[in-house]
Protein backbone atom coordinates (compact mmCIF):
# COMPACT_ATOMS: atom_id res chain seq x y z
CA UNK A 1 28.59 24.25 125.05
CA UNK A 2 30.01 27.34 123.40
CA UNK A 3 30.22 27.19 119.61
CA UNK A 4 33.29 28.25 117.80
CA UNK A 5 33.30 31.78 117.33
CA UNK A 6 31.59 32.80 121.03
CA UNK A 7 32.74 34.69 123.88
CA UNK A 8 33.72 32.46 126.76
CA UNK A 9 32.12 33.35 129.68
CA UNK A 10 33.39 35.34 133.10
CA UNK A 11 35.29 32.71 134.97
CA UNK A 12 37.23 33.40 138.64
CA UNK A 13 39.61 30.79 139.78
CA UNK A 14 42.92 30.49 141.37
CA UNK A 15 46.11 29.57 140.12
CA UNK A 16 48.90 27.28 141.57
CA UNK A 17 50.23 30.44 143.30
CA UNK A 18 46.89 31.35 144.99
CA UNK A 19 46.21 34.58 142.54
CA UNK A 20 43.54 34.84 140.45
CA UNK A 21 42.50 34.54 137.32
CA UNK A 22 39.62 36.05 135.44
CA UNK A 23 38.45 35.81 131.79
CA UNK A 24 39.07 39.48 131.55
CA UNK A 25 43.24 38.69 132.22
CA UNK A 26 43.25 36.72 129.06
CA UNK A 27 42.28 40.07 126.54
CA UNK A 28 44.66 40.47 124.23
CA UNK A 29 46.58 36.79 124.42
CA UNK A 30 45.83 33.71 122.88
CA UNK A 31 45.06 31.00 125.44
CA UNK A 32 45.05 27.28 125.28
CA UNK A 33 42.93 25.63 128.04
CA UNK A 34 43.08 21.90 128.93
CA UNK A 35 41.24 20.10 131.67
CA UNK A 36 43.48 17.51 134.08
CA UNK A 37 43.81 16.38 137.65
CA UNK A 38 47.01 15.52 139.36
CA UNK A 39 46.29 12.02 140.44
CA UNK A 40 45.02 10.76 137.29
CA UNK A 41 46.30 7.34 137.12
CA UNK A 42 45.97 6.64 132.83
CA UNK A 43 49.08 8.02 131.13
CA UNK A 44 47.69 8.27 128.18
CA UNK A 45 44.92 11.05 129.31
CA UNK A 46 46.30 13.87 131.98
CA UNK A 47 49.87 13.06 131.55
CA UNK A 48 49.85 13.01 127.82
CA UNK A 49 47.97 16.62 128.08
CA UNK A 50 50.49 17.74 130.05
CA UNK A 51 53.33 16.39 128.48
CA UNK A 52 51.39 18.29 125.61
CA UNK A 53 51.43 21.61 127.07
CA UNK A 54 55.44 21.44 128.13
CA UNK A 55 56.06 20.58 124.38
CA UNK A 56 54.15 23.98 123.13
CA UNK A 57 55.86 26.17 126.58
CA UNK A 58 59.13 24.79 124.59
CA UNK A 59 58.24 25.52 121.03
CA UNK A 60 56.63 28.72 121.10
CA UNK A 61 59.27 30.23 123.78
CA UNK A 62 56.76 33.17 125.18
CA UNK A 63 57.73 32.38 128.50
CA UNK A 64 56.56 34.90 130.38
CA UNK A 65 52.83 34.61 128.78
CA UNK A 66 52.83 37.85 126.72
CA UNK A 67 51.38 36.24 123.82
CA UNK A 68 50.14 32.85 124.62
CA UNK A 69 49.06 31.40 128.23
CA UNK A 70 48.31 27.66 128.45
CA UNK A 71 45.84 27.01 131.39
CA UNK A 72 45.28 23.88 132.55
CA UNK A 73 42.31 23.56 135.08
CA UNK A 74 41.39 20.68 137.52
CA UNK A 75 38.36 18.53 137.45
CA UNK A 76 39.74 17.38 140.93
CA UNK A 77 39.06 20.88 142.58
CA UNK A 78 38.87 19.58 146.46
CA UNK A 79 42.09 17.54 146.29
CA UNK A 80 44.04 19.78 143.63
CA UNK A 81 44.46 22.56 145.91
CA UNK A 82 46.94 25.56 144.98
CA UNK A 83 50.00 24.13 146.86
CA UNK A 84 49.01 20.49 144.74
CA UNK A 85 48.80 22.27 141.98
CA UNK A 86 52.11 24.11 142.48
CA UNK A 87 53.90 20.71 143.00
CA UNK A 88 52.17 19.36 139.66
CA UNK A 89 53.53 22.66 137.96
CA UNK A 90 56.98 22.01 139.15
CA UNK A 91 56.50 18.17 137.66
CA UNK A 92 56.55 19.30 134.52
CA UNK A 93 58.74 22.47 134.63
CA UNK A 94 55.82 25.15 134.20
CA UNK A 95 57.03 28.88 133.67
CA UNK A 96 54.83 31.65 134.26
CA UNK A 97 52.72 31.48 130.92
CA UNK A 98 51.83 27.80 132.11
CA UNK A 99 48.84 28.54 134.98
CA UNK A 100 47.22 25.51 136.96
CA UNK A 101 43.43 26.77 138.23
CA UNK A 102 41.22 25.32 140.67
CA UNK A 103 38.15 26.74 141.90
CA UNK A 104 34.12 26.86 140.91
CA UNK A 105 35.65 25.38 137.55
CA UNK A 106 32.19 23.61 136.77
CA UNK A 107 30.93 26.60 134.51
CA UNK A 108 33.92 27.30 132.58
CA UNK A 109 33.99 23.19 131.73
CA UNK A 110 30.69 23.43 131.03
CA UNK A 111 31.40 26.08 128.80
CA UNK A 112 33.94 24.61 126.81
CA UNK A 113 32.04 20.79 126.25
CA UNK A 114 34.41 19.56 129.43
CA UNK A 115 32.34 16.50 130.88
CA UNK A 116 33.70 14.91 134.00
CA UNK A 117 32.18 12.38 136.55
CA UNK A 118 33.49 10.55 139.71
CA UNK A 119 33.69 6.83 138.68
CA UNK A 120 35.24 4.37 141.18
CA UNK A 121 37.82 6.40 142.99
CA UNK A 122 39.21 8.35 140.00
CA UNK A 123 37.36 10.87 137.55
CA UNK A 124 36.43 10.21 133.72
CA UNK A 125 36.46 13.60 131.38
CA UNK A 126 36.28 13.72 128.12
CA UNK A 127 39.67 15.89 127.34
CA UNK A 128 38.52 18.98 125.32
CA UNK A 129 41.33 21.29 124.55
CA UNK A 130 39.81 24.89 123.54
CA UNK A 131 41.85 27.18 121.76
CA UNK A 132 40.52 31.14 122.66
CA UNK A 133 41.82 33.72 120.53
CA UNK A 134 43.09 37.40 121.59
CA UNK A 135 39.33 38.56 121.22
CA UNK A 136 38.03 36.36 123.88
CA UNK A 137 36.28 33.76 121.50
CA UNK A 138 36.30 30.24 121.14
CA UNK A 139 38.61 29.78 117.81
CA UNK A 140 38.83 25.91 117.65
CA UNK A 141 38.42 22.40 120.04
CA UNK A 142 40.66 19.40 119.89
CA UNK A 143 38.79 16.55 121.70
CA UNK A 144 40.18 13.89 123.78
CA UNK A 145 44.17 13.20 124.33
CA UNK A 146 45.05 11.52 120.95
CA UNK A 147 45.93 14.28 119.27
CA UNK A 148 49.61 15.15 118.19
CA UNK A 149 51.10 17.87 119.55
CA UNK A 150 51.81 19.75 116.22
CA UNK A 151 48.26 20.19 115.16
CA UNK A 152 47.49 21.88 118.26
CA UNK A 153 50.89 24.27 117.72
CA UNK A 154 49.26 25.03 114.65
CA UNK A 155 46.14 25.78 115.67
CA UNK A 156 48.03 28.37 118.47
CA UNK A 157 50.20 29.36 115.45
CA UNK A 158 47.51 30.70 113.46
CA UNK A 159 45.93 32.27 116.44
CA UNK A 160 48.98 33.98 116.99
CA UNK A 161 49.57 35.65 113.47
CA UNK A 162 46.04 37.57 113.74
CA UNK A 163 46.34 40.44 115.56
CA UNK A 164 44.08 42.37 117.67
């Protein structure tokens, strides 16, 4: 696991509209990564992320991404396909800074302290938010789903006022 302060890794994976993304898009834009899967059946883990993610998209109004891309990646990546993905994104009114990736997502979870397991038909994770700043790095972690949507805001907030 990447400590605060470290570059994440190079990561290739594919977004709900079949492009893709590498680390190297994310330069110069704070990001906010979260790790769901579309049929997760506990509202109060992938749902609550998500539900999470349209709150900031609303708040911080940068809807095209310039500034600040929320990426939420699947630990379901054979069943959360693009097109699945696409219909998830639509779910919860995504805009264009709001990306969905599947792929080889195992080393960028890694990466970030993501753990996830198969476990009787659905798939336990541990729910590690990572906020990267516009360098690249690792700036700061929430873990699990409990926490309230304003303290990650802040954490983007700050991320936002430093400048490259």
């Amino acid at each position: 696991k990447l400590a605060i302060g470290s570059a994440i890794p190079d990561f290739q994976l594919t977004d709900q509209h079949g492009r893709t993304i590498r680390n190297t898009d994310l330069r110069g834009k704070v990001v906010a990564i979260d790790f769901i899967y579309t049929r997760c059946p506990l509202p109060d883990v992938c749902p609550r992320l998500s539900a999470n993610f349209a709150t900031l998209q609303r708040q911080f109004r940068d809807p095209a991404g310039d500034s600040l891309l929320l990426l939420s990646v699947t630990v379901d990546p054979e069943f959360d396909t693009p097109a699945v993905l696409a219909e998830y994104a639509h779910r919860w009114s995504a805009g264009p800074g709001w990306r969905f990736l599947t792929g080889d997502v195992a080393p960028l979870a890694a990466s970030l302290g993501e753990i996830y397991w198969a476990e009787e038909g659905s798939i336990g994770h541990n729910s590690t938010t990572s906020i990267i700043g516009r360098d690249g790095r690792l700036a700061a972690q929430l873990e699990g789903s409990n926490y309230r949507p304003d303290q990650l805001a802040h954490l983007i907030a700050r991320q936002l006022e430093n400048h490259p």
